[in-house]
N, C-alpha and C. Protein backbone atom coordinates (compact mmCIF):
# COMPACT_ATOMS: atom_id res chain seq x y z
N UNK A 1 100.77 57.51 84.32
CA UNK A 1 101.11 57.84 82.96
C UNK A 1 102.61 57.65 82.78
N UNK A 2 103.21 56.38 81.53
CA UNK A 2 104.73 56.36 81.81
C UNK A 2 105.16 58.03 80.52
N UNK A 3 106.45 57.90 80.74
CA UNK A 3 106.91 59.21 79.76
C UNK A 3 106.31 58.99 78.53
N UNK A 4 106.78 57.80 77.73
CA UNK A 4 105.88 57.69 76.05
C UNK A 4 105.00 58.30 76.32
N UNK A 5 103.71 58.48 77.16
CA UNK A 5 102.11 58.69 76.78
C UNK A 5 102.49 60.60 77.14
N UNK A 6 103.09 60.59 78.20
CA UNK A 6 103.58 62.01 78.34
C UNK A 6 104.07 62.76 77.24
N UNK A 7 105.07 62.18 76.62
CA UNK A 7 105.89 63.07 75.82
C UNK A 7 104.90 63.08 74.88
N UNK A 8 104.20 61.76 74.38
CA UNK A 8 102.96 62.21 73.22
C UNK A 8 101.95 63.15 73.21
N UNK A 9 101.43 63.18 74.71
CA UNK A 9 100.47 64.16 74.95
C UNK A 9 100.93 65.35 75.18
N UNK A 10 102.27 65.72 75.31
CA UNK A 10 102.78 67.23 75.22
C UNK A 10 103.16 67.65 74.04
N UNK A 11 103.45 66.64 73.44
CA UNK A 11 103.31 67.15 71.95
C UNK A 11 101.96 67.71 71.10
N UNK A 12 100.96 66.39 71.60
CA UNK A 12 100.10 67.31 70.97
C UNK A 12 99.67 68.32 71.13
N UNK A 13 99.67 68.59 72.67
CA UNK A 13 99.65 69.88 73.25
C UNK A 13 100.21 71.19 72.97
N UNK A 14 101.36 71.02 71.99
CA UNK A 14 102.20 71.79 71.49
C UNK A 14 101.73 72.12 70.04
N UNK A 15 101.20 71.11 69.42
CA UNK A 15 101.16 71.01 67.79
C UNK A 15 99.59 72.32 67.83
N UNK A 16 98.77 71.20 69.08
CA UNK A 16 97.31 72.05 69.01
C UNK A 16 97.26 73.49 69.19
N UNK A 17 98.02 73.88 70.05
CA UNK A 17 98.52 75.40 70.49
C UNK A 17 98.49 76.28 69.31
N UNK A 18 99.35 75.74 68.70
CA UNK A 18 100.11 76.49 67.61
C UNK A 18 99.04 76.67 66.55
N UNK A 19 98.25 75.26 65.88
CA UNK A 19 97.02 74.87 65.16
C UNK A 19 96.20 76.74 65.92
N UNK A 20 95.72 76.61 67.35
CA UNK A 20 94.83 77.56 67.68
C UNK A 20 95.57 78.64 67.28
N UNK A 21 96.80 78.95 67.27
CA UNK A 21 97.45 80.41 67.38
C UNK A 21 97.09 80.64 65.87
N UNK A 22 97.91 80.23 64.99
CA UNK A 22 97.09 80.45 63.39
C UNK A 22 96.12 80.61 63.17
N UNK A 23 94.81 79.82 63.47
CA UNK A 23 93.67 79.59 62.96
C UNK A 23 92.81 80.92 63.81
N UNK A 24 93.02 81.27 64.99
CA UNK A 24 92.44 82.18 65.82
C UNK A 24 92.94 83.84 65.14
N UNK A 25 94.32 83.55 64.20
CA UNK A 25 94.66 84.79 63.76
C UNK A 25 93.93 84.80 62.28
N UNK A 26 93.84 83.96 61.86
CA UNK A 26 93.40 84.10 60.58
C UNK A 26 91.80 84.34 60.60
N UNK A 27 91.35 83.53 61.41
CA UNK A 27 89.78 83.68 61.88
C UNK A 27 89.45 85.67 62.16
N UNK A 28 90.35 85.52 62.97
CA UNK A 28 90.48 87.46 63.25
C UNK A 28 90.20 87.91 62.61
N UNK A 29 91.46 88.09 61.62
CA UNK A 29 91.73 88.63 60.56
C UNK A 29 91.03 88.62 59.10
N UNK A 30 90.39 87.71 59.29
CA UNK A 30 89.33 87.75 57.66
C UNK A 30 88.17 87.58 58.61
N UNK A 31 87.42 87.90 59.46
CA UNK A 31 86.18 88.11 60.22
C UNK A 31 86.51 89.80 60.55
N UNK A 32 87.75 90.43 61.02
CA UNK A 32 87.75 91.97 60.91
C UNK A 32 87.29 92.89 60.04
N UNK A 33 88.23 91.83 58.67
CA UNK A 33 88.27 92.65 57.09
C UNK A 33 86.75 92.68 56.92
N UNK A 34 86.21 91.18 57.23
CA UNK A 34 84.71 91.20 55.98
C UNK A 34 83.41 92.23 57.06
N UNK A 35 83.73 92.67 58.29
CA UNK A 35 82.64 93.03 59.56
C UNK A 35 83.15 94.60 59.07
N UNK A 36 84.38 95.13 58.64
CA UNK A 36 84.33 96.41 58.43
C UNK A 36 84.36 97.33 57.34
N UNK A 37 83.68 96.00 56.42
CA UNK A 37 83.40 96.64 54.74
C UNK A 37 81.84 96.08 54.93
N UNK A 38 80.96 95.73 55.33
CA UNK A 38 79.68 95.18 55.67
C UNK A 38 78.77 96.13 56.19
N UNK A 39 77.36 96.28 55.72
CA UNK A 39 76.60 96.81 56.31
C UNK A 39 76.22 95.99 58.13
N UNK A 40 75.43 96.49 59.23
CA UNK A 40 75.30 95.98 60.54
C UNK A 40 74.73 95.21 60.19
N UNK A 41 73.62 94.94 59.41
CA UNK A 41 72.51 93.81 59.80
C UNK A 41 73.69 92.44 59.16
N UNK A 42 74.57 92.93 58.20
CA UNK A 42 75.15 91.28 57.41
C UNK A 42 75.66 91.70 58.53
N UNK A 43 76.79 91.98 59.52
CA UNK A 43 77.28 91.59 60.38
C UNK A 43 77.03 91.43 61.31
N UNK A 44 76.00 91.37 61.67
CA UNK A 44 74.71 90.62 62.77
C UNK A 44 74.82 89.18 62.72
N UNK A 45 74.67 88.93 61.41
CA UNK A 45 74.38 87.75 60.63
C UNK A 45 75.72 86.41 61.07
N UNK A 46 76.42 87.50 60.43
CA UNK A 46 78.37 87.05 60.20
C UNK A 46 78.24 86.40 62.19
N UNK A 47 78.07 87.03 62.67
CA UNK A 47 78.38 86.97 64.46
C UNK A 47 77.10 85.89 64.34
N UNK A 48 76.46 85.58 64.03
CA UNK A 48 75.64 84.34 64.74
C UNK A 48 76.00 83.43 63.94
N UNK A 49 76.47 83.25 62.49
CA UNK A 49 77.18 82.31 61.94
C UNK A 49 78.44 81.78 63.12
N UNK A 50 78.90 82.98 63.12
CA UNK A 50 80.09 82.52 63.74
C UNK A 50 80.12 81.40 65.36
N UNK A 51 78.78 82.27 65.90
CA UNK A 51 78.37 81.39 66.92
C UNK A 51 77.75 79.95 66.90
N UNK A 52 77.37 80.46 65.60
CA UNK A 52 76.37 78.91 65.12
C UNK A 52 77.98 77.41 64.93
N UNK A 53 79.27 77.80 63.83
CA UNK A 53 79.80 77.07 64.16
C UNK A 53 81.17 76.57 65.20
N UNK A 54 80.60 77.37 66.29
CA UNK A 54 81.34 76.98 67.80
C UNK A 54 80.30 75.85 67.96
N UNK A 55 79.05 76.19 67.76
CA UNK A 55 77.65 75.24 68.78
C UNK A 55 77.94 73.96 67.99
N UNK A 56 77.91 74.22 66.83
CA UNK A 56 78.34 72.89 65.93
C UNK A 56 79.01 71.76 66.21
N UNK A 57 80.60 72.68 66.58
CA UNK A 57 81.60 71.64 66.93
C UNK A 57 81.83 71.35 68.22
N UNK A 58 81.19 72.13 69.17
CA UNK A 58 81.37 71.80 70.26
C UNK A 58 80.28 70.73 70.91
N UNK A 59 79.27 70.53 69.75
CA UNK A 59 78.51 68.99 69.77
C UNK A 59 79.52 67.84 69.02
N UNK A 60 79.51 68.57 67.60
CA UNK A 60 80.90 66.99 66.99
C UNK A 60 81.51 66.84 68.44
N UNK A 61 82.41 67.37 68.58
CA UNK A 61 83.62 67.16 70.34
C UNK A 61 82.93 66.02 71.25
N UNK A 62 81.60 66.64 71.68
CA UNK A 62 80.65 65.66 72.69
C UNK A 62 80.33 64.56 71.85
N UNK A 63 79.91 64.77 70.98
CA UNK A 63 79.57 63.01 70.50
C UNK A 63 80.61 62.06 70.55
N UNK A 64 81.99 62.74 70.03
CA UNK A 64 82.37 62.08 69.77
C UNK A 64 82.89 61.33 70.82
N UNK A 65 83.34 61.84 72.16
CA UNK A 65 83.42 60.80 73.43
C UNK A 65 82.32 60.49 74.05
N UNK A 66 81.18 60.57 73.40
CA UNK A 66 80.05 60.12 74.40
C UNK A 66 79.50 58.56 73.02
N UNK A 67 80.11 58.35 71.97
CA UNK A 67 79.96 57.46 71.08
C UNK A 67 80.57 56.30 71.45
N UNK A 68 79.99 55.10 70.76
CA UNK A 68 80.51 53.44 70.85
C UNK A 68 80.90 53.28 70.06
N UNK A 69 81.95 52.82 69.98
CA UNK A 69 83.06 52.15 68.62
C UNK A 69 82.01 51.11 67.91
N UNK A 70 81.38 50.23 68.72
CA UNK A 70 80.57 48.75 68.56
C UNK A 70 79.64 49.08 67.15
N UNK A 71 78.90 49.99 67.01
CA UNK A 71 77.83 49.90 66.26
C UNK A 71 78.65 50.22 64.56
N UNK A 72 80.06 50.75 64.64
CA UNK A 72 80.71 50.94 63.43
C UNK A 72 81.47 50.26 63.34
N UNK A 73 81.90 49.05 64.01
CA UNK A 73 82.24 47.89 63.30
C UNK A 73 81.02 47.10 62.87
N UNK A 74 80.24 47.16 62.90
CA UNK A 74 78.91 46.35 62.01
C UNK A 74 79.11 46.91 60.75
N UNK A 75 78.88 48.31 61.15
CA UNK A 75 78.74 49.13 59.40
C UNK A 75 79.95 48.77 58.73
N UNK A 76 81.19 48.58 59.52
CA UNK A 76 82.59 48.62 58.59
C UNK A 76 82.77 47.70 58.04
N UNK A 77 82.09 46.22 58.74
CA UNK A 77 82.10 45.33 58.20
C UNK A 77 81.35 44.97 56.88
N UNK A 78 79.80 45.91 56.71
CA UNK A 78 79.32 45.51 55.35
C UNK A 78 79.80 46.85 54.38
N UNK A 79 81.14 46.92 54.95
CA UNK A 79 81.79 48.11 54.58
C UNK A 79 80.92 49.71 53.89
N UNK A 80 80.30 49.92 54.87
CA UNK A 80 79.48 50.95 54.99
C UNK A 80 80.33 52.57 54.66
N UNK A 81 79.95 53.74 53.75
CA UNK A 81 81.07 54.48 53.88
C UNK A 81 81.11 55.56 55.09
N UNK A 82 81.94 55.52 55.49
CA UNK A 82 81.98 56.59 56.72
C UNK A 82 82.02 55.56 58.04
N UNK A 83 82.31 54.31 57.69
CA UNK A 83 81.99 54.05 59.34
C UNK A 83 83.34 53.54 59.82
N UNK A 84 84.59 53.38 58.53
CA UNK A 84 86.14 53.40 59.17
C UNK A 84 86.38 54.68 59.51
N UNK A 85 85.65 55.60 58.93
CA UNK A 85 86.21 57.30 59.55
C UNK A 85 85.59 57.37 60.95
N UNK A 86 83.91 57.09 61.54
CA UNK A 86 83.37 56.90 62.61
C UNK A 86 84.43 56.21 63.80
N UNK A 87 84.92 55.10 63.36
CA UNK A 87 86.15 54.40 64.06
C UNK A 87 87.06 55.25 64.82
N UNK A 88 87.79 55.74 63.76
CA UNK A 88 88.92 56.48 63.98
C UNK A 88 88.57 57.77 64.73
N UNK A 89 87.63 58.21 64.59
CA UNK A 89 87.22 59.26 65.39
C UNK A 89 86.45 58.84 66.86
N UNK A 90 85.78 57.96 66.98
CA UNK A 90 85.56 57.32 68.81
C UNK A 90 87.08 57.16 68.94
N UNK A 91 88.16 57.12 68.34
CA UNK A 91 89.08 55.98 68.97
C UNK A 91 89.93 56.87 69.41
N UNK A 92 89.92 57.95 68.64
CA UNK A 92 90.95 59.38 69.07
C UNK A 92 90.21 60.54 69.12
N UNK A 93 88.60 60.08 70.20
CA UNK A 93 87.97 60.97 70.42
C UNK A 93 88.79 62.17 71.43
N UNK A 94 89.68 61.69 72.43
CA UNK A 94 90.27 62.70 73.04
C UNK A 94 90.68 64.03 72.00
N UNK A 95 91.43 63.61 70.78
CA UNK A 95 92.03 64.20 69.88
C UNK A 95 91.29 65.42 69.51
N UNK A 96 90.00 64.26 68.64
CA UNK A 96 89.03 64.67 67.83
C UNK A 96 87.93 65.80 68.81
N UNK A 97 88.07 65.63 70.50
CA UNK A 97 87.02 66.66 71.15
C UNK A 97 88.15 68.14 71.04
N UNK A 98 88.87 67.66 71.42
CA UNK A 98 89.95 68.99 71.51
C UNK A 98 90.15 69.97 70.40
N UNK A 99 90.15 69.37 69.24
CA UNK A 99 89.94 70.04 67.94
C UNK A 99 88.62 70.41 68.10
N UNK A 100 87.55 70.31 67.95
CA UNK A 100 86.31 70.83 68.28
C UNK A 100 86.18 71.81 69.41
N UNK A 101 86.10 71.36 69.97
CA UNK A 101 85.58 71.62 71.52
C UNK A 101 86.57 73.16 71.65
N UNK A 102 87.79 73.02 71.74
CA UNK A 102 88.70 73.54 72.10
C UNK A 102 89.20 74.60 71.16
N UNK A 103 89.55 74.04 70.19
CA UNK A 103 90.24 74.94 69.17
C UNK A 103 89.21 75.71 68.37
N UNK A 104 88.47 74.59 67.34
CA UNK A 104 87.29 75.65 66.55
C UNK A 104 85.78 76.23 67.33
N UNK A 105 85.44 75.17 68.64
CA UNK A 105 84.56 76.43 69.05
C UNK A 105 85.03 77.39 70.21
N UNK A 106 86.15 76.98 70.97
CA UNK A 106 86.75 78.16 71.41
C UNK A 106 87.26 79.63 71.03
N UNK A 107 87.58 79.63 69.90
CA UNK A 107 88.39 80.44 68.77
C UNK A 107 86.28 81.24 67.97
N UNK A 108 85.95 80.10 67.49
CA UNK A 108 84.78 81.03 67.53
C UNK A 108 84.17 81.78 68.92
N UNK A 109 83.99 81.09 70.10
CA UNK A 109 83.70 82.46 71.20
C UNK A 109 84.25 83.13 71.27
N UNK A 110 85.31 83.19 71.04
CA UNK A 110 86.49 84.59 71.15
C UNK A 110 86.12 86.04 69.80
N UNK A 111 85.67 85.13 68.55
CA UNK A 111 85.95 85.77 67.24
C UNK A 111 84.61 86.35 67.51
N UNK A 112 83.41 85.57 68.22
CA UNK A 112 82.02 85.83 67.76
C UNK A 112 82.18 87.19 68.99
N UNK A 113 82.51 87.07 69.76
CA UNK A 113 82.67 88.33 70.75
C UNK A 113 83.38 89.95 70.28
N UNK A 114 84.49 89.13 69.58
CA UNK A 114 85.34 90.69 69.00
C UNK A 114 84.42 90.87 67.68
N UNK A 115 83.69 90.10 67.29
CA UNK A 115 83.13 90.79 65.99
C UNK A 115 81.38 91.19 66.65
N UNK A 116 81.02 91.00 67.90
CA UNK A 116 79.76 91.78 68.22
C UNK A 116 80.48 93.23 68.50
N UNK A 117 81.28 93.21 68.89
CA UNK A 117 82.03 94.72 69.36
C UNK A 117 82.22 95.72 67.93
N UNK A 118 82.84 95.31 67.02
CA UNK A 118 82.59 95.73 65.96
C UNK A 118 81.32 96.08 65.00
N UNK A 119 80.47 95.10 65.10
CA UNK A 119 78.74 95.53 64.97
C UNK A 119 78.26 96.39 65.67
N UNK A 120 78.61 96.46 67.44
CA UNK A 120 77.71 97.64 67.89
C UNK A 120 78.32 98.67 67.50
N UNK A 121 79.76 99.09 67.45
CA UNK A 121 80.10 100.24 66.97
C UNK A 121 79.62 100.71 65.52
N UNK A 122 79.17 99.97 64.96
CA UNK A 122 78.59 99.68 63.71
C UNK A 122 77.30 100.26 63.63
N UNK A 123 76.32 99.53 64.59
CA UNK A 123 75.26 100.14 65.14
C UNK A 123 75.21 101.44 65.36
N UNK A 124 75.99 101.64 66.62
CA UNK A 124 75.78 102.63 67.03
C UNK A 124 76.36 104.26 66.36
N UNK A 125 77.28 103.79 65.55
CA UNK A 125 77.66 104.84 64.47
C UNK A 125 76.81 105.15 63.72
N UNK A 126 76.12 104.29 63.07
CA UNK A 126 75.13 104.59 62.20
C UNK A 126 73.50 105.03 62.78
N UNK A 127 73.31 105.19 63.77
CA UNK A 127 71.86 105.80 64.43
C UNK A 127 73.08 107.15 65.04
N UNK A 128 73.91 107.16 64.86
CA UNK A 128 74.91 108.73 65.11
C UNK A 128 74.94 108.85 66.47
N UNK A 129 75.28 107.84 66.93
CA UNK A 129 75.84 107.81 68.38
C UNK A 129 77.34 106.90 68.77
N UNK A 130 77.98 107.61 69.39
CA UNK A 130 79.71 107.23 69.37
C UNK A 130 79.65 106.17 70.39
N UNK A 131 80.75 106.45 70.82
CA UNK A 131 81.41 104.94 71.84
C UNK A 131 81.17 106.00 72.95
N UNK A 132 80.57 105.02 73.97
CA UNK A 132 80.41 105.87 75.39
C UNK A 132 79.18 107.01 75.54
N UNK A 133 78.40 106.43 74.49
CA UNK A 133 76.97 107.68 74.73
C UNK A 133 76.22 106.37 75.64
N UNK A 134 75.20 106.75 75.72
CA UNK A 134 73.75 105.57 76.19
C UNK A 134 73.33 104.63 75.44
N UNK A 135 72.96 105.26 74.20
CA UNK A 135 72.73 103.82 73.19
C UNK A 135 73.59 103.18 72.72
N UNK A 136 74.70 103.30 72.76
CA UNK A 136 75.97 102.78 72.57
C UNK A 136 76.29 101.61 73.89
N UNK A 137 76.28 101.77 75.02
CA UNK A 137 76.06 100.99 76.17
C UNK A 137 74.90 100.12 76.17
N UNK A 138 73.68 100.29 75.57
CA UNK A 138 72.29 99.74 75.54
C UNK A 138 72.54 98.67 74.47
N UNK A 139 73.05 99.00 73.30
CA UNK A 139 73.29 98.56 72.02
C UNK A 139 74.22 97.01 72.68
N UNK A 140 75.26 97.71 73.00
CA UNK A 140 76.64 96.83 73.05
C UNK A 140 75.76 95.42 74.44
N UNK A 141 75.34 96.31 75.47
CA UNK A 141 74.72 94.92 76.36
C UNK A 141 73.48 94.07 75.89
N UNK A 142 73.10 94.62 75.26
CA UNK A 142 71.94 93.57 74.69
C UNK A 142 72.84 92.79 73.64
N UNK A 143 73.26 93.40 72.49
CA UNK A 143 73.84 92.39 71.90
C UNK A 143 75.08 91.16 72.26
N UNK A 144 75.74 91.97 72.72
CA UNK A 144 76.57 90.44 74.07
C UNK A 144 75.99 90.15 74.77
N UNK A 145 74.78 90.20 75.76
CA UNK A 145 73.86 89.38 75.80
C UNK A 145 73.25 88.18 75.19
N UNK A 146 72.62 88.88 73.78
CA UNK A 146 71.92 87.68 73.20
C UNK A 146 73.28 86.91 72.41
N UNK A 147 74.66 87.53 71.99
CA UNK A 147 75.38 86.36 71.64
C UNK A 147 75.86 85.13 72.78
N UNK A 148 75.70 85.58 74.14
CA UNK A 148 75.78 84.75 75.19
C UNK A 148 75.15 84.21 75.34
N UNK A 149 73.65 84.52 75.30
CA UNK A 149 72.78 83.58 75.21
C UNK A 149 72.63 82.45 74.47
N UNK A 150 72.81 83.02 73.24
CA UNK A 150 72.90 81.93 71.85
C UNK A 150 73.85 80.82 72.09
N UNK A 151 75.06 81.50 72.41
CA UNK A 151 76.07 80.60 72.92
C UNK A 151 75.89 79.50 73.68
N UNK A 152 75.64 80.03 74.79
CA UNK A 152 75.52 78.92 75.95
C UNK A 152 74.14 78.24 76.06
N UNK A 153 73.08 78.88 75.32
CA UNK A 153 71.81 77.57 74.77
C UNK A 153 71.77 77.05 73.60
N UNK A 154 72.52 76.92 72.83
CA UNK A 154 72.97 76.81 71.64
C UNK A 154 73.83 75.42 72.31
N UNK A 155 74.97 75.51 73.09
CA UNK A 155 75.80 74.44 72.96
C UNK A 155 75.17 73.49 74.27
N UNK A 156 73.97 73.96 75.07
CA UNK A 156 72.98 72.75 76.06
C UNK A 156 72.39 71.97 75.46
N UNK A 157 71.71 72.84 73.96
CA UNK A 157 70.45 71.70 73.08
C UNK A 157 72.25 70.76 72.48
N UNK A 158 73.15 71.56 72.48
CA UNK A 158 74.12 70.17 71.57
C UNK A 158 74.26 69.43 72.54
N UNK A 159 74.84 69.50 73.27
CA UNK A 159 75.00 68.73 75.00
C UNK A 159 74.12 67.37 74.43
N UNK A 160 72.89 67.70 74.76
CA UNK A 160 72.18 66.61 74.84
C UNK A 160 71.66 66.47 73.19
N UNK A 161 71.73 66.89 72.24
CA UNK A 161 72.09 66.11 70.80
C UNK A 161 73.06 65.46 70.86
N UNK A 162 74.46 65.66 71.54
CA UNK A 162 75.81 65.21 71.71
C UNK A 162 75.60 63.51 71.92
N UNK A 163 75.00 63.82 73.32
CA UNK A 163 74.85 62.82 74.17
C UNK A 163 73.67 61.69 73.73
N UNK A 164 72.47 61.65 73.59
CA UNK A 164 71.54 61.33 73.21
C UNK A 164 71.57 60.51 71.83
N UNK A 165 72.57 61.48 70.77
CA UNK A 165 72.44 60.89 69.53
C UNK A 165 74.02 60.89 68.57
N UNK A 166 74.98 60.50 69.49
CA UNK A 166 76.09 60.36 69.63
C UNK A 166 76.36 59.56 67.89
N UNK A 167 76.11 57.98 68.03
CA UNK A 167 76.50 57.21 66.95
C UNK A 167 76.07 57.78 65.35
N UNK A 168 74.45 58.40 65.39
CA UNK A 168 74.16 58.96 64.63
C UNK A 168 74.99 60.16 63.82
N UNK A 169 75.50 61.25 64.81
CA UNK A 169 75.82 62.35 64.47
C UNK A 169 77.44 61.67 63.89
N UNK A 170 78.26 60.75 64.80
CA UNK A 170 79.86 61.10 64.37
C UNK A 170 79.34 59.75 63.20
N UNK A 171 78.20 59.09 62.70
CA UNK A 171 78.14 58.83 61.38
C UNK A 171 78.30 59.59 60.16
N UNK A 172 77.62 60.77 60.97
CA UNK A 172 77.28 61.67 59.72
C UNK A 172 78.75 62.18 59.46
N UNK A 173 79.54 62.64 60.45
CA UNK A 173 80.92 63.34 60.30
C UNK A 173 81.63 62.33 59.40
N UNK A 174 81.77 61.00 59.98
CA UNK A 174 82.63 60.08 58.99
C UNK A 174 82.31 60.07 58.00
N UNK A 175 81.09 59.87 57.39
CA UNK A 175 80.59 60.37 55.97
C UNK A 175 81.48 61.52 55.54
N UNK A 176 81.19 62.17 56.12
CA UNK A 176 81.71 63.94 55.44
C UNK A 176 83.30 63.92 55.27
N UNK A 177 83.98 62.89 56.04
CA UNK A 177 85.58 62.98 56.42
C UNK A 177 85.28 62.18 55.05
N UNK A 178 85.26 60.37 55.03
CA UNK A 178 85.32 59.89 53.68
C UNK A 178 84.65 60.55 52.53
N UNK A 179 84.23 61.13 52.27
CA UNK A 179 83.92 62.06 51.46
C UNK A 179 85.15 62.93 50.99
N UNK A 180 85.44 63.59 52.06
CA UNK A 180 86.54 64.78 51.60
C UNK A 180 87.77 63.71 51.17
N UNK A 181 88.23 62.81 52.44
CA UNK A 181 88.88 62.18 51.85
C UNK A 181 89.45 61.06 50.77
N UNK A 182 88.50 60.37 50.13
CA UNK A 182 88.18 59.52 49.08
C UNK A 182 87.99 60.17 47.65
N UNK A 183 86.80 61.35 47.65
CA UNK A 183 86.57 62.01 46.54
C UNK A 183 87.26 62.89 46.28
N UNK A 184 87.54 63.42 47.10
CA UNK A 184 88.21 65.08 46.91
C UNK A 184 89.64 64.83 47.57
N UNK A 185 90.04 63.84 47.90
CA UNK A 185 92.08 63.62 48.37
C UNK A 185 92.56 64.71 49.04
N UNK A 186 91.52 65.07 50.20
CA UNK A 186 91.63 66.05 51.34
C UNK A 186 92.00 65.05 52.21
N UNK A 187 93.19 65.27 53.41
CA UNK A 187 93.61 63.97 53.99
C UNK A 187 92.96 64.79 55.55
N UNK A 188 92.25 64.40 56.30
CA UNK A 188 91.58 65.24 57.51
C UNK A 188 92.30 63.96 58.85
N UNK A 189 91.85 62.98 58.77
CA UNK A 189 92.19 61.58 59.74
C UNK A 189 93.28 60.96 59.52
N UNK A 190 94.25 61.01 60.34
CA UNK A 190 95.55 60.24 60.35
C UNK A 190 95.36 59.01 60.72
N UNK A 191 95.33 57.83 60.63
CA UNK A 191 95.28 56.29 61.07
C UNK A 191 96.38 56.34 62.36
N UNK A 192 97.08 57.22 63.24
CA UNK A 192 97.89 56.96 64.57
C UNK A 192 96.50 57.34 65.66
């Protein structure tokens, strides 16, 4: 690796950091507010949403380095929409997994965890049992349980959606990017 590719990749390393430090506080912070004005069952709900989009992106991430550039230059050529965004995303899939993979479903395992903790106390306040009784311990391991569970079979079936149906899925994303960006002048993909 000469310095250019170094100094670039510590930069981004730096930019992404920072991207997680915000987004992981803000994620906190408006997942705290809305879990402790909420009845348990919506914040049951809120925590498997939240898990649902870690599983999400941590398939976008896999497709997108397990995808072929080849099949979206066909589409780009009968200028298909979404398949210069498909491009750009195989091409700076490193980029594009790290943002996924890393930042938004990492930041959701973290958020979906501190907000089951807040539900069981939730739980368990409301059947009138505190922190540190029995059902309070019963409560809290089953439910980090099944958000672990969800989690980590949740992101195997993406694994192999990732893998399996790669060109398909980061079609669909480029769609959604030209979309935001064409109709709505949301700028998401940098052309570097």
């Amino acid at each position: 690796m000469n310095k250019k590719q170094l100094k670039k990749s510590m930069k981004f390393s730096f930019s992404i950091a920072v991207i997680t430090f915000v987004l992981a506080a803000i994620f906190s912070v408006v997942s705290s507010s809305i879990l402790g004005g909420v009845m348990s069952i919506v914040g049951l709900l809120i925590v498997f949403l939240i898990v649902l989009i870690g599983v999400i992106f941590d398939t976008l991430g896999i497709a997108a380095t397990a995808a072929d550039e080849v099949p979206f230059h066909a589409m780009a050529a009968e200028r298909v929409t979404g398949s210069k965004h498909a491009i750009l995303i195989v091409r700076n899939a490193d980029r594009f997994a790290s943002f996924c993979n890393d930042v938004i479903g990492d930041i959701s395992g973290i958020i979906s965890g501190t907000a089951s903790a807040i539900v069981v106390l939730q739980i368990a306040n409301g059947f009138g049992h505190g922190e540190g009784s029995i059902y309070y311990i019963i409560i809290n391991v089953t439910l980090t349980s099944l958000v672990a569970a969800l989690t980590v079979g949740g992101k195997a079936m993406g694994k192999f959606l990732a893998i399996t149906s790669s060109t398909k899925i980061i079609f669909f994303v480029g769609k959604i990017i030209a979309f935001l960006e064409e109709k709505l002048k949301i700028k998401v993909l940098s052309k570097s």
